[in-house]
Every structure is written in C-alpha cells, then in structure tokens.
N, C-alpha and C. Protein backbone atom coordinates (compact mmCIF):
# COMPACT_ATOMS: atom_id res chain seq x y z
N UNK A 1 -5.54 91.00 -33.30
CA UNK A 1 -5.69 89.58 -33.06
C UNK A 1 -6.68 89.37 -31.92
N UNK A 2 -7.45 88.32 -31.79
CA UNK A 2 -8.49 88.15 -31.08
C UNK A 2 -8.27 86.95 -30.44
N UNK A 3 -7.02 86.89 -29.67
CA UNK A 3 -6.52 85.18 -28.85
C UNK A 3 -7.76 85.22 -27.84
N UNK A 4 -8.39 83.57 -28.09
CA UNK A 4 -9.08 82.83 -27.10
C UNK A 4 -8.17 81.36 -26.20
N UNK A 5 -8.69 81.72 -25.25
CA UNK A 5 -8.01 80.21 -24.78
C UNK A 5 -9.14 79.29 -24.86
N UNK A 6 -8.78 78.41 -24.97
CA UNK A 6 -9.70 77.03 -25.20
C UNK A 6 -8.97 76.04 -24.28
N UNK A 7 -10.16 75.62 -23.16
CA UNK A 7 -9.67 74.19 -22.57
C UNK A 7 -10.90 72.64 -22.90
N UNK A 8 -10.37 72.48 -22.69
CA UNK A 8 -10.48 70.39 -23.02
C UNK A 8 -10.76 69.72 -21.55
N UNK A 9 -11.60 69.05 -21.05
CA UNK A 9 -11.37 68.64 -19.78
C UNK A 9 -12.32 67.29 -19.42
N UNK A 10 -11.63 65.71 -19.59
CA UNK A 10 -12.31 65.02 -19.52
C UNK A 10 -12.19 63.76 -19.80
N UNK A 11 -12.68 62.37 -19.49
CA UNK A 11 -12.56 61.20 -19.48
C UNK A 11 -11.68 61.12 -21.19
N UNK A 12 -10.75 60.36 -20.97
CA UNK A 12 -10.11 60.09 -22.54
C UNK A 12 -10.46 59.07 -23.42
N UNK A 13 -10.94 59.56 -24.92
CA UNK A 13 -11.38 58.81 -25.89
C UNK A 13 -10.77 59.01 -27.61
N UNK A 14 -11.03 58.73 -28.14
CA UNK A 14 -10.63 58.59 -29.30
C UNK A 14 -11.38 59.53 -30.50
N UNK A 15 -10.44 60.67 -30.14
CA UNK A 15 -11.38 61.54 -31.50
C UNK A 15 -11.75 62.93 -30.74
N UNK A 16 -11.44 63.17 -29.74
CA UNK A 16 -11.44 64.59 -28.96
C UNK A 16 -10.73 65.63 -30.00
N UNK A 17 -9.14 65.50 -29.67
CA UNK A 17 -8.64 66.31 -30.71
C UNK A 17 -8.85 66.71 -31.86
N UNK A 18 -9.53 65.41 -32.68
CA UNK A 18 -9.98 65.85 -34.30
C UNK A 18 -11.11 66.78 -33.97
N UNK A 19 -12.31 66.03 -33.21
CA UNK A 19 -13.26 66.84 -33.09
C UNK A 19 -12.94 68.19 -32.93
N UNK A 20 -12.52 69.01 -32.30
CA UNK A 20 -12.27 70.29 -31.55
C UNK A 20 -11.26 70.53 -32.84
N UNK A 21 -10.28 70.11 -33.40
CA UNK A 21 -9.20 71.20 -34.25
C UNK A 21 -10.18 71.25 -35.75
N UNK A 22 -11.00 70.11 -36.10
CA UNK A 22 -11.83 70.12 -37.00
C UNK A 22 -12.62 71.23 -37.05
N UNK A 23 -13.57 71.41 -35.85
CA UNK A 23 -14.37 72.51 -36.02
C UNK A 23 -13.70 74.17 -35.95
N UNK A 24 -12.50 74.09 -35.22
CA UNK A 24 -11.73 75.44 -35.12
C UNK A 24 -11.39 75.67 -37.07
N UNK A 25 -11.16 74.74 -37.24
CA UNK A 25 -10.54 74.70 -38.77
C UNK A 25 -11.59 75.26 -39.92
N UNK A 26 -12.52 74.63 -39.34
CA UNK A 26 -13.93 74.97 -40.42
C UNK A 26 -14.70 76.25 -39.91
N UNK A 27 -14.08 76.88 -39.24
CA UNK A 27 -14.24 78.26 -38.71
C UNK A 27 -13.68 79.19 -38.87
N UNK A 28 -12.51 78.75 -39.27
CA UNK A 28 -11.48 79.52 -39.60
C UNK A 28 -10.62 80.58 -38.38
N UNK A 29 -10.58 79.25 -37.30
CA UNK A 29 -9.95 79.76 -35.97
C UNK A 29 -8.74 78.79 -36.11
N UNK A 30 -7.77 80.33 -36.00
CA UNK A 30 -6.26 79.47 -36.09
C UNK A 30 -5.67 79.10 -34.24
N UNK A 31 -4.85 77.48 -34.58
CA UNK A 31 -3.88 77.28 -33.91
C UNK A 31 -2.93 78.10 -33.47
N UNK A 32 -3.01 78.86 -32.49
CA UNK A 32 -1.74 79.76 -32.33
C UNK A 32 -0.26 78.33 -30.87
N UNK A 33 -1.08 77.88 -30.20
CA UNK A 33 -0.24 76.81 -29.40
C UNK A 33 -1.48 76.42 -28.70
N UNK A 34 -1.09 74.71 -28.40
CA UNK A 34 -1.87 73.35 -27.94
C UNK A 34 -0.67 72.86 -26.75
N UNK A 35 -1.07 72.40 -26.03
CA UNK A 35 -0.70 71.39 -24.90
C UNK A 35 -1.87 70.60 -24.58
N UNK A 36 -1.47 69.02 -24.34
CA UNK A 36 -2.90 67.91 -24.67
C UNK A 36 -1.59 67.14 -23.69
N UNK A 37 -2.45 66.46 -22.59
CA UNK A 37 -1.80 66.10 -21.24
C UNK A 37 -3.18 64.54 -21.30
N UNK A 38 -2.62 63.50 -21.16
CA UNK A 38 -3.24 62.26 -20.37
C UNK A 38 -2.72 62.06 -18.94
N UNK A 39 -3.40 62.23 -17.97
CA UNK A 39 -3.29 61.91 -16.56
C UNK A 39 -3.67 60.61 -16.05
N UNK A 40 -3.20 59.41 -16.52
CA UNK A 40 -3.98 58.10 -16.19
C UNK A 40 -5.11 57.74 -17.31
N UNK A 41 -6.51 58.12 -16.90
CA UNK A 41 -7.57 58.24 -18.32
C UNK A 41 -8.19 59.58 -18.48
N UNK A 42 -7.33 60.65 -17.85
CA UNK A 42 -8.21 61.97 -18.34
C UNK A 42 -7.32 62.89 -19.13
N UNK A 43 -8.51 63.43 -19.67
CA UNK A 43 -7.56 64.26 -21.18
C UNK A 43 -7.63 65.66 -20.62
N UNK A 44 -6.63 66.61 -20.67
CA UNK A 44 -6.80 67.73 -20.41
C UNK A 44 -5.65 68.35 -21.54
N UNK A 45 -6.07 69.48 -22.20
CA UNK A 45 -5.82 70.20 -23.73
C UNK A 45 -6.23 71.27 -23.61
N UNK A 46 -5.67 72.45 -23.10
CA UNK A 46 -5.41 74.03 -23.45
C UNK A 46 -4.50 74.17 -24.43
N UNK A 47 -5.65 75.57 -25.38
CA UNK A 47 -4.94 75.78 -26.69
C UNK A 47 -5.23 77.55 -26.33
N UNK A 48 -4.49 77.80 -26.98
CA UNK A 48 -4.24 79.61 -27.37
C UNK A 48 -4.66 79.77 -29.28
N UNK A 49 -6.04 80.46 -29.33
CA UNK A 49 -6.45 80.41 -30.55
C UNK A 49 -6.67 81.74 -31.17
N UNK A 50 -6.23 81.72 -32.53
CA UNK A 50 -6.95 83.25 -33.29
C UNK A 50 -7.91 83.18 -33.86
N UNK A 51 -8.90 83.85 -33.06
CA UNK A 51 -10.50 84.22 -33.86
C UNK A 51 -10.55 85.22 -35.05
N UNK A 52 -9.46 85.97 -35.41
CA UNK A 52 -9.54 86.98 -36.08
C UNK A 52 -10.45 86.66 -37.95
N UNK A 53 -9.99 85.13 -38.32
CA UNK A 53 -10.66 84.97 -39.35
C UNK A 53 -11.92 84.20 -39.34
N UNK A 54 -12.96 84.11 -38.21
CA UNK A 54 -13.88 83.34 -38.01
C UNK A 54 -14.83 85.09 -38.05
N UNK A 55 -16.11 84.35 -38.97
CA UNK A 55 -17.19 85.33 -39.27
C UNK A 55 -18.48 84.78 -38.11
N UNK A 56 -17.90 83.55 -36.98
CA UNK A 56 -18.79 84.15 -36.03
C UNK A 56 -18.48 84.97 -34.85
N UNK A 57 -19.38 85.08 -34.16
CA UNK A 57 -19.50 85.73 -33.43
C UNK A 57 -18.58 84.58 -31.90
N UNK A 58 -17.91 85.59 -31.06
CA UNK A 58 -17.11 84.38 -29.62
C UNK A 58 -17.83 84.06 -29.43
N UNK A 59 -19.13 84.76 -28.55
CA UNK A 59 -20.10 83.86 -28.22
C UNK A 59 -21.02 82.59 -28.10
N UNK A 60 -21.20 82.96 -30.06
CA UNK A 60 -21.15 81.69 -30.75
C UNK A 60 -20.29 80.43 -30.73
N UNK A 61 -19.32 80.36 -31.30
CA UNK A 61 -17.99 79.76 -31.16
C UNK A 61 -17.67 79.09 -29.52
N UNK A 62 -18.04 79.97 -28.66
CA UNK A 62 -17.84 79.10 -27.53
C UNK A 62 -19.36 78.54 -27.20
N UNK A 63 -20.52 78.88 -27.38
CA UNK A 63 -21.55 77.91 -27.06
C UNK A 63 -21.65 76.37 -28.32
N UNK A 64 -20.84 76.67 -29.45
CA UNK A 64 -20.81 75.85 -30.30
C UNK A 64 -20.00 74.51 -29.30
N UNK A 65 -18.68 75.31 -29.24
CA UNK A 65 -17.77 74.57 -28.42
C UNK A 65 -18.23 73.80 -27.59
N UNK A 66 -19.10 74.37 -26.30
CA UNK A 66 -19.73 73.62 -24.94
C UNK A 66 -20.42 72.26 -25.76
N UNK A 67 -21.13 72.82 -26.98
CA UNK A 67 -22.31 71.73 -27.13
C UNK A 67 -21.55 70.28 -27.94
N UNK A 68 -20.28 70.61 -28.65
CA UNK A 68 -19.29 69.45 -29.17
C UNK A 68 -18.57 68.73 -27.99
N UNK A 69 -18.65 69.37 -26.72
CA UNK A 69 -18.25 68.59 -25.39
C UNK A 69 -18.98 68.02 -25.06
N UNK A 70 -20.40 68.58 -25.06
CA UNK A 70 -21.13 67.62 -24.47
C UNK A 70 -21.73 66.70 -25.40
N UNK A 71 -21.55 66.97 -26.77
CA UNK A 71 -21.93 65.20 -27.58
C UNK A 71 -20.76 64.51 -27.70
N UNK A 72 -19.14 64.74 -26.73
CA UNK A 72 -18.15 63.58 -27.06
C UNK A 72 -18.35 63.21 -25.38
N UNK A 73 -18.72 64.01 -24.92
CA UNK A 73 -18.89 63.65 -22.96
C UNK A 73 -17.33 64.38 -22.51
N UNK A 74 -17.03 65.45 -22.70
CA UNK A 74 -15.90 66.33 -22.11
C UNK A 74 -16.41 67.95 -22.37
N UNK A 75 -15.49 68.35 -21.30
CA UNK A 75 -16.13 69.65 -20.83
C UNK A 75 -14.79 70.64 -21.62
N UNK A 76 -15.94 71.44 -22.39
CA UNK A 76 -15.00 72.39 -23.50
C UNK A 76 -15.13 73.82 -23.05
N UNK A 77 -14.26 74.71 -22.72
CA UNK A 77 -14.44 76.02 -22.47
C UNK A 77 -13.94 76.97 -23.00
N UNK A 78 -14.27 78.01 -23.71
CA UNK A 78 -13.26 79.15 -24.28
C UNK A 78 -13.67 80.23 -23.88
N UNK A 79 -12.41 81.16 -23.33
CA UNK A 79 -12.46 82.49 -22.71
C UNK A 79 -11.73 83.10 -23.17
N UNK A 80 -11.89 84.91 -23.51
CA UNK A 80 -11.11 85.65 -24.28
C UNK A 80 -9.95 85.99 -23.39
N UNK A 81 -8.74 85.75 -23.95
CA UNK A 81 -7.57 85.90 -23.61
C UNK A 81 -7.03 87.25 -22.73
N UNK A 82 -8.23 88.37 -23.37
CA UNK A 82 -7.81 89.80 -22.70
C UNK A 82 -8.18 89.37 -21.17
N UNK A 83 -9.11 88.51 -20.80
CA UNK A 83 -9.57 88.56 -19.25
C UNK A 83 -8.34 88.12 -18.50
N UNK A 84 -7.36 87.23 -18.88
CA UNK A 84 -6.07 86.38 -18.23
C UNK A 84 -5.16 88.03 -17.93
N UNK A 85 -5.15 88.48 -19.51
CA UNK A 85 -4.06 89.34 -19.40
C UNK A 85 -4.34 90.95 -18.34
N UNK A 86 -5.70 90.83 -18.00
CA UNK A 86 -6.17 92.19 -17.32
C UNK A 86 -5.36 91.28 -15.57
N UNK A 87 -5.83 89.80 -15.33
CA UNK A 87 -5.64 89.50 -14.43
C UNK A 87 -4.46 89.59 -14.00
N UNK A 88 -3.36 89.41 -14.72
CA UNK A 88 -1.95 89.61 -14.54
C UNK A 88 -1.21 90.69 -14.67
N UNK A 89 -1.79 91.85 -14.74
CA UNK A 89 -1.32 93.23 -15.41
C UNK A 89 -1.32 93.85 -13.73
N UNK A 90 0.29 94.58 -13.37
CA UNK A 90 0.08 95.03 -12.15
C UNK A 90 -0.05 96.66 -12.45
C-alpha cells in the first residue's frame, strides 16, 4: 500500500471537497479516512489516501494537487505517509 496524506488548507467555498475527491477518484486514489473541519470561514481537510491503483507517478499527483488549489484559491499538499511514520518510530 502506498498511504499519502493529503491536506486542504484555506478560505471556505463551495466545491473544495468535490474538487479534490473527484480528481483522487479519476485517478484511482482511494479514500482510506477524511476529517474536513470549518473554523469560522476556513476549511481545513486531512485525508489518509491509497495510491496503490493510480498509474501516476506521487510526484505527479501531488503537483497535480498544488495546481487544483491554486485554481479553487486553497493550499493542497500531499506527503508520503512513510515520512510521518519514520518520524515517530523510536
């Protein structure tokens, strides 16, 4: 399995979520768990995702990502999950 985390970070509007689970979907990057938080008017949404059936490349997939943040105006980030788990490993 190839878990990415994906965060969301940014003024709240209408159509963030579709945008972002749309394109994971048409990639064939599964939902593994979502948390999607409104703080007043800001949206903040970390997800835990499986890349294992997406034929691109992470790299890809996360510069895809950055550039769907920046045409809704929110800041999209995905980082491979092994970096969290090296951080916490005593």
């Amino acid at each position: 399995m190839h878990k990415t985390i994906i965060t969301v970070v940014g003024k709240d509007t209408v159509g963030i979520m579709a945008k972002v689970c749309t394109y994971l979907a048409n990639n064939q990057v599964n939902i593994l768990d979502i948390s999607q938080t409104i703080v007043q008017d800001f949206f903040n949404m970390m997800m835990v995702a499986d890349m294992t059936g997406s034929s691109k490349d992470f790299d890809v997939l996360a510069s895809e990502l950055e550039q769907i943040g920046e045409e809704i105006g929110v800041d999209i980030r995905a980082q491979k999950a092994a970096i969290f788990d090296r951080m916490h490993r005593l």
